[in-house]
C-alpha atoms as a PDB file:
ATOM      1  CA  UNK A   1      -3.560  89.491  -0.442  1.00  0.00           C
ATOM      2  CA  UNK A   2      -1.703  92.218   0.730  1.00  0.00           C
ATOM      3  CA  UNK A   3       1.618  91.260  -1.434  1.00  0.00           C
ATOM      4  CA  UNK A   4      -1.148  90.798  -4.169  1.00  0.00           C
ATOM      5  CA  UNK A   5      -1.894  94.748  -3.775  1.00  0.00           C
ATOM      6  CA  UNK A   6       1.670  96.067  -3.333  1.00  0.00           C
ATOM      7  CA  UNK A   7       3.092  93.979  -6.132  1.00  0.00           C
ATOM      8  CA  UNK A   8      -0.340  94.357  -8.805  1.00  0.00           C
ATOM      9  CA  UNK A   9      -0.102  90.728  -9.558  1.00  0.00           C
ATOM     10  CA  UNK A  10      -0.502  87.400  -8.783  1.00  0.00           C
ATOM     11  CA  UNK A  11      -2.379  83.732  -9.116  1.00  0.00           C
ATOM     12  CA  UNK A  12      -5.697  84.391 -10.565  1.00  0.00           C
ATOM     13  CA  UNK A  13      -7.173  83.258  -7.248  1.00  0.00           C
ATOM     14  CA  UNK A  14      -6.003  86.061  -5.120  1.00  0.00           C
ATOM     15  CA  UNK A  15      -6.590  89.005  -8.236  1.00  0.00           C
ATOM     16  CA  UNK A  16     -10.334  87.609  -8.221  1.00  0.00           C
ATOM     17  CA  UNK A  17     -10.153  87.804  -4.605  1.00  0.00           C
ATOM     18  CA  UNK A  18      -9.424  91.477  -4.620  1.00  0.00           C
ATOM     19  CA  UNK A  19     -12.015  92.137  -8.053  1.00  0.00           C
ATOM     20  CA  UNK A  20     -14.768  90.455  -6.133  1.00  0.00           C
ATOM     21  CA  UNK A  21     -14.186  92.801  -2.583  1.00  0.00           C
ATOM     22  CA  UNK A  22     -13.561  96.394  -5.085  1.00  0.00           C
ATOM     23  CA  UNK A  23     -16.888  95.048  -7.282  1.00  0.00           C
ATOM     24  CA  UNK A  24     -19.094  94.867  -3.991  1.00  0.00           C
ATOM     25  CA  UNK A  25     -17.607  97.919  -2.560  1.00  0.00           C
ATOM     26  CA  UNK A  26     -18.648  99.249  -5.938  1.00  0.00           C
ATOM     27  CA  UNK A  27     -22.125  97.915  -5.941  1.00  0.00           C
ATOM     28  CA  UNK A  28     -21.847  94.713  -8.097  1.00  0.00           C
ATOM     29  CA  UNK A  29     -22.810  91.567  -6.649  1.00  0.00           C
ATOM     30  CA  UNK A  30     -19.229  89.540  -7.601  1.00  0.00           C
ATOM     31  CA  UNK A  31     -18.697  86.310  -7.307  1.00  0.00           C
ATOM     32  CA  UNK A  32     -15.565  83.952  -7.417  1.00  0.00           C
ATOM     33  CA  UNK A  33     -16.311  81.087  -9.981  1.00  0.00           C
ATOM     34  CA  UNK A  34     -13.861  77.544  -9.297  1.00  0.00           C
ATOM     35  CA  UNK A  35     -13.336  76.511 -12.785  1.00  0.00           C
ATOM     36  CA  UNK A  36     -11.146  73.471 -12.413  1.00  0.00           C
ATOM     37  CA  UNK A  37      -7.210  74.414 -12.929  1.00  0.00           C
ATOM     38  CA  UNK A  38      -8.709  78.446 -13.427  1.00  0.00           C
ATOM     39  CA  UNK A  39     -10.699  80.870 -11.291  1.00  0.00           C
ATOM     40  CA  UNK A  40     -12.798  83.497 -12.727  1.00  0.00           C
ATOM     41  CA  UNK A  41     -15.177  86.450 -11.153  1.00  0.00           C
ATOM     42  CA  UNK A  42     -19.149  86.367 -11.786  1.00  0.00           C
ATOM     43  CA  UNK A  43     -20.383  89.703 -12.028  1.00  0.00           C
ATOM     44  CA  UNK A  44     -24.401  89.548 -11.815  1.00  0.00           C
ATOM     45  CA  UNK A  45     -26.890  92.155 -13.375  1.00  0.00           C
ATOM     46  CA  UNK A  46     -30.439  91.652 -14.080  1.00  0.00           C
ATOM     47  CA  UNK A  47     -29.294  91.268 -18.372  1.00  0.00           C
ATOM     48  CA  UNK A  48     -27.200  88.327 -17.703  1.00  0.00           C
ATOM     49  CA  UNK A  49     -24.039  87.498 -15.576  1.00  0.00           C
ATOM     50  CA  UNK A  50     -20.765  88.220 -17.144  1.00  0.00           C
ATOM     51  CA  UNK A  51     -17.620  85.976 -16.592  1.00  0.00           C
ATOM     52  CA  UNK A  52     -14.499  88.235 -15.614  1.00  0.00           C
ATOM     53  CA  UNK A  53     -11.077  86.847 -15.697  1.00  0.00           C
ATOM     54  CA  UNK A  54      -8.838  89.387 -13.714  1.00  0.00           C
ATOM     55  CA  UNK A  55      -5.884  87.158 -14.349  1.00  0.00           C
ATOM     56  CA  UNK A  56      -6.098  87.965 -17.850  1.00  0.00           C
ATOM     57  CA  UNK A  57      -6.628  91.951 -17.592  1.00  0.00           C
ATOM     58  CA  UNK A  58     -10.238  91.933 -17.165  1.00  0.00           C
ATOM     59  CA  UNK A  59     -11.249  89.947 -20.150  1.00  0.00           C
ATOM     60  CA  UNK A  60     -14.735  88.860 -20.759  1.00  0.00           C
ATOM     61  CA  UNK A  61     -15.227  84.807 -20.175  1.00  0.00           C
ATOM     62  CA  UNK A  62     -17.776  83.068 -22.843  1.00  0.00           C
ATOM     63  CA  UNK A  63     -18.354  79.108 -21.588  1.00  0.00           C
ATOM     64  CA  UNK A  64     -16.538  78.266 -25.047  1.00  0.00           C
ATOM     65  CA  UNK A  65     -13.639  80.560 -23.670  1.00  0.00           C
ATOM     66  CA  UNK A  66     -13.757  78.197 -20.604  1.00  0.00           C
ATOM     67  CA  UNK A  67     -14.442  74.758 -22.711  1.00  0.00           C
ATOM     68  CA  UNK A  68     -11.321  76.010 -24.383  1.00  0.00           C
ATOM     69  CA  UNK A  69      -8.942  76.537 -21.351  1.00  0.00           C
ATOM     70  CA  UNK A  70     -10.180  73.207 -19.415  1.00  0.00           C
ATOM     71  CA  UNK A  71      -8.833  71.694 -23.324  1.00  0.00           C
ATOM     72  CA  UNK A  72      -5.838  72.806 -23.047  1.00  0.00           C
ATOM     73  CA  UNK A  73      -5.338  72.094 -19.318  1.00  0.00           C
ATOM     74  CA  UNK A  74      -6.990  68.738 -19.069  1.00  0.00           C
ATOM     75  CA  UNK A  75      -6.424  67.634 -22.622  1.00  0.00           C
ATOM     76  CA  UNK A  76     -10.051  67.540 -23.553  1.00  0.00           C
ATOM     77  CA  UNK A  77     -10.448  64.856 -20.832  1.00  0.00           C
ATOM     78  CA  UNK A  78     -13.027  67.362 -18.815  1.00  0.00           C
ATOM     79  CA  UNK A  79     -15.719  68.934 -20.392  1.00  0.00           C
ATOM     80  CA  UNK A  80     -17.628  72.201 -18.732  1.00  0.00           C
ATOM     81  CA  UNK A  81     -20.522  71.402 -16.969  1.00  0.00           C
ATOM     82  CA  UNK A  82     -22.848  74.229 -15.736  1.00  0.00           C
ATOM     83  CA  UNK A  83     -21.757  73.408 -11.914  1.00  0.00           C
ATOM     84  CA  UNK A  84     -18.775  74.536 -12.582  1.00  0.00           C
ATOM     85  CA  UNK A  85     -20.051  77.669 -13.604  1.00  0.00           C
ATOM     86  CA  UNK A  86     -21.529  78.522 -10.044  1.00  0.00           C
ATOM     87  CA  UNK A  87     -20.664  80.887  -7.753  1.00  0.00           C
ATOM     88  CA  UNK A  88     -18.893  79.778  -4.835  1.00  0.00           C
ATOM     89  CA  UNK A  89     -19.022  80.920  -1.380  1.00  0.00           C
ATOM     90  CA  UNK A  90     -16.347  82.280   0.319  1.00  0.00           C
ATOM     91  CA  UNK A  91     -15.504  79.563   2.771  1.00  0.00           C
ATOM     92  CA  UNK A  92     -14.748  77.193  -0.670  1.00  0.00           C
ATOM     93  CA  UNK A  93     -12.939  80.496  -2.308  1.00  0.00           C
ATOM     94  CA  UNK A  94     -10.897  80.306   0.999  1.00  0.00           C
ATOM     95  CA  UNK A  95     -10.653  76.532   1.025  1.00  0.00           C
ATOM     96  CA  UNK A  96      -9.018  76.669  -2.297  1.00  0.00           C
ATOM     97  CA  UNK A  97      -6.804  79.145  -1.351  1.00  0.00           C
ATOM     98  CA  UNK A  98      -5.384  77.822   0.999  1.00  0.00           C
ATOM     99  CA  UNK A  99      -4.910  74.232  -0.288  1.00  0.00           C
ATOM    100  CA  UNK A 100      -2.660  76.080  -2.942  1.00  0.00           C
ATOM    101  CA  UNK A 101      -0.771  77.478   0.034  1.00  0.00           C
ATOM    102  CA  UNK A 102      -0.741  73.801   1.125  1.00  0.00           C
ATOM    103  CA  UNK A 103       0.818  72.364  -2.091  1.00  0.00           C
ATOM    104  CA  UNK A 104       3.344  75.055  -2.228  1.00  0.00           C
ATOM    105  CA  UNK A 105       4.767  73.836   1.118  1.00  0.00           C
ATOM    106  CA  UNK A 106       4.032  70.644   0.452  1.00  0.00           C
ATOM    107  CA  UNK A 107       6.073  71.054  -2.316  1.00  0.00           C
ATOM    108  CA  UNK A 108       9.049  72.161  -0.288  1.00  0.00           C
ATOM    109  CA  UNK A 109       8.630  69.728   1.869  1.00  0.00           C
ATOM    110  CA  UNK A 110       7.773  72.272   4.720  1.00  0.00           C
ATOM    111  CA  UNK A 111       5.639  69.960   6.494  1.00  0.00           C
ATOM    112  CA  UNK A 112       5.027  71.865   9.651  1.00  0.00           C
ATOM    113  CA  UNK A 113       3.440  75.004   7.728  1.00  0.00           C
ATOM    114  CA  UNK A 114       1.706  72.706   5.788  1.00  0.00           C
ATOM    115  CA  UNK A 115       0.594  71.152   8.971  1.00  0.00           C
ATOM    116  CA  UNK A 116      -0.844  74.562   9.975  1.00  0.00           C
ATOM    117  CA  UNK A 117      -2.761  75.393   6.398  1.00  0.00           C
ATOM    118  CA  UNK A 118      -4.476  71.463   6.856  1.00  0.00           C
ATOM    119  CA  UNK A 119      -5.808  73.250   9.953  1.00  0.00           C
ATOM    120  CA  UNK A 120      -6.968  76.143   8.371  1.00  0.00           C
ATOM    121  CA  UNK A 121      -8.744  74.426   5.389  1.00  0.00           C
ATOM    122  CA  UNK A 122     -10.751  72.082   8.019  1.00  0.00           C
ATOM    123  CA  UNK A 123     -11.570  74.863   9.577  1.00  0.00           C
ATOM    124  CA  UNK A 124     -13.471  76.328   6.341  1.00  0.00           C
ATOM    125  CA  UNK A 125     -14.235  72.874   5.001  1.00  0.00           C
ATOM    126  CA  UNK A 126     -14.896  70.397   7.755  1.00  0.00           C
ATOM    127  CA  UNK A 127     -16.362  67.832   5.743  1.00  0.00           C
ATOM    128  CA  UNK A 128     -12.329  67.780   3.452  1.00  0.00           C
ATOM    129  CA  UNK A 129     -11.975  64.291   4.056  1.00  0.00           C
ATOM    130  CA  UNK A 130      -9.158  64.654   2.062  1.00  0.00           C
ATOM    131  CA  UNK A 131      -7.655  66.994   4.489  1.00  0.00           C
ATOM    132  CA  UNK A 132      -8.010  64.489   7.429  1.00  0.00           C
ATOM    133  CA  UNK A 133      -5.550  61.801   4.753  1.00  0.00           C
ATOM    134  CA  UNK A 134      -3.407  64.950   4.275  1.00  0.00           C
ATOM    135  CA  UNK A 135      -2.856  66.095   7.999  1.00  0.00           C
ATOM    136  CA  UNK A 136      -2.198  61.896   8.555  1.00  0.00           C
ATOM    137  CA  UNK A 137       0.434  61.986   6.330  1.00  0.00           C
ATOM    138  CA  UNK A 138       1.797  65.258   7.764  1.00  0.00           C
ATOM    139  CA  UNK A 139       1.637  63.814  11.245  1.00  0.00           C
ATOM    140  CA  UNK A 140       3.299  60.845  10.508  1.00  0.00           C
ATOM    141  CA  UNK A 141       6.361  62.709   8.549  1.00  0.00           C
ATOM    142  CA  UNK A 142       6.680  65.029  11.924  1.00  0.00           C
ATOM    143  CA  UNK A 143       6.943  61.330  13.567  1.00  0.00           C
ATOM    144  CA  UNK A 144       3.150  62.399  15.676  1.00  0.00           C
ATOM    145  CA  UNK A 145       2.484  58.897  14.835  1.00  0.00           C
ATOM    146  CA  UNK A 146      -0.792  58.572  17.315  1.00  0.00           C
ATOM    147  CA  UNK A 147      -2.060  61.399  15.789  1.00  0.00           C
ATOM    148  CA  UNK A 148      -1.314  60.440  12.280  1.00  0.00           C
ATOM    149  CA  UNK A 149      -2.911  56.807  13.054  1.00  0.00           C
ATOM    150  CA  UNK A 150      -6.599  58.717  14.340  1.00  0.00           C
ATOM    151  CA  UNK A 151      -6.723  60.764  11.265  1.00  0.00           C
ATOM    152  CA  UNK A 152      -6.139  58.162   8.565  1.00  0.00           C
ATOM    153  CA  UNK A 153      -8.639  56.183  11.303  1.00  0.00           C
ATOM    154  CA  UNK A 154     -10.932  59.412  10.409  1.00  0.00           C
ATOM    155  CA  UNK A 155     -10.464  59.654   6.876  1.00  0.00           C
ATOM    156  CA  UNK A 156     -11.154  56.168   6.188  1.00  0.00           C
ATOM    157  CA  UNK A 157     -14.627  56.352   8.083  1.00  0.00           C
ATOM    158  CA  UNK A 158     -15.780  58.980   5.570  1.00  0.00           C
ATOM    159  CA  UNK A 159     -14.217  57.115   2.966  1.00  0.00           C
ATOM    160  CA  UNK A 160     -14.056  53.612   2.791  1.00  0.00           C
ATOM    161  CA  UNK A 161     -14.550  52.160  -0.463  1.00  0.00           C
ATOM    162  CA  UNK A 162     -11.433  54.540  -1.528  1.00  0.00           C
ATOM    163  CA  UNK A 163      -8.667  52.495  -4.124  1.00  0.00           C
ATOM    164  CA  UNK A 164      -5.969  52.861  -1.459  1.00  0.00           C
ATOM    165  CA  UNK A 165      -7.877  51.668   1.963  1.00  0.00           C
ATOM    166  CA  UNK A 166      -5.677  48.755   1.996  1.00  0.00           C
ATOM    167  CA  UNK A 167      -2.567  50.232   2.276  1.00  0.00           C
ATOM    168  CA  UNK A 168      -3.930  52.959   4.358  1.00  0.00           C
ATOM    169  CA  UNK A 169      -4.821  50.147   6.656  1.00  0.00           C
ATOM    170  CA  UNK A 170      -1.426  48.850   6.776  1.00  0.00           C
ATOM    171  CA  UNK A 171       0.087  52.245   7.701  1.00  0.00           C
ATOM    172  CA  UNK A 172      -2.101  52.847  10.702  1.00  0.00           C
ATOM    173  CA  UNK A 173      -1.240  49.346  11.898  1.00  0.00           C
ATOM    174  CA  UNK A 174       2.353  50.461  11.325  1.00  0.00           C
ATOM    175  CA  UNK A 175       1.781  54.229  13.063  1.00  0.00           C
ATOM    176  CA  UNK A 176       0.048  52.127  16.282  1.00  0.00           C
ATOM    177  CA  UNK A 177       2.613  50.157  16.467  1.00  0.00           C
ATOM    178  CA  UNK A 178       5.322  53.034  16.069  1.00  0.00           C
ATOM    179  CA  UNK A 179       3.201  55.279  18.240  1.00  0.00           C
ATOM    180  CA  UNK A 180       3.390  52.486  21.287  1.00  0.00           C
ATOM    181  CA  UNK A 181       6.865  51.788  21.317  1.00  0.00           C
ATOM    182  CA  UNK A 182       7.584  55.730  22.219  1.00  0.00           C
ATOM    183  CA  UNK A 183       5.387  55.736  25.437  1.00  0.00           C
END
């Protein structure tokens, strides 16, 4: 946030970060809004709530402003629902900000930084199953293949009916068997 603030710009994520801390400071209950692929400020007043999109200068949201963007991201695949429309707290805002930290390593195949952020999100979001596959696959890359094995183990407990549990199965039979040939 503080590059955010020296260099005026940035994802929409972090500028609705900073609108949603100035708005309170101001007096406005603000609100960060997780549109999929998009994030957007709620401003509440006791009219109506406005939708603020700081990545865009400011501009006023409508839903058929958002219909429209999820179009041309998704391809008309996801419509808006009003969930999506919800405020979310500031653990999730976090969440989300850091899995985009995540992919960026990820992405660079940093995998120790990554390593750290998959830390960090669990820590906001404990129930990221997701997270627990992610920080599996990280461990194994860094060759921690215990620790890899335990938290595919984990990830399949909270989700076992997922498309890939077979060959997730097969890779912590693999990682056990990698992981007791070291010691």
């Amino acid at each position: 946030l503080n590059d955010v603030l020296d260099r005026r710009t940035g994802i929409p994520i972090s500028l609705c970060a900073v609108y949603i801390e100035v708005a309170r400071r101001a007096g406005f209950p603000a609100f960060g809004v997780g549109l999929p692929g998009h994030f957007l400020v709620r401003l509440e007043d006791p009219e109506a709530g406005l939708l603020v999109d700081p990545f865009h200068g400011g501009a006023i949201v409508s839903e058929a402003d958002c219909q429209e963007r999820l179009d041309r991201i998704y391809e008309g695949r996801v419509k808006l629902e009003a969930s999506m429309l919800e405020p979310c707290g500031r653990r999730a805002m976090l969440a989300r900000m850091l899995r985009n930290l995540k992919a960026i390593y990820l992405k660079n195949e940093e995998h120790e930084r990554a390593l750290r952020i998959v830390e960090l999100v669990l820590l906001a979001d404990e129930q990221a199953a997701e997270e627990l596959r992610d920080r599996g696959e990280l461990y194994a890359a860094l060759e921690c293949y215990g620790y890899a094995a335990r938290d595919l183990s984990k990830y399949l407990e909270r989700r076992p009916a997922v498309a890939e549990a077979p060959e997730i199965r097969r890779k912590i039979e693999e990682l056990e068997l990698r992981a007791r040939r070291l010691h």
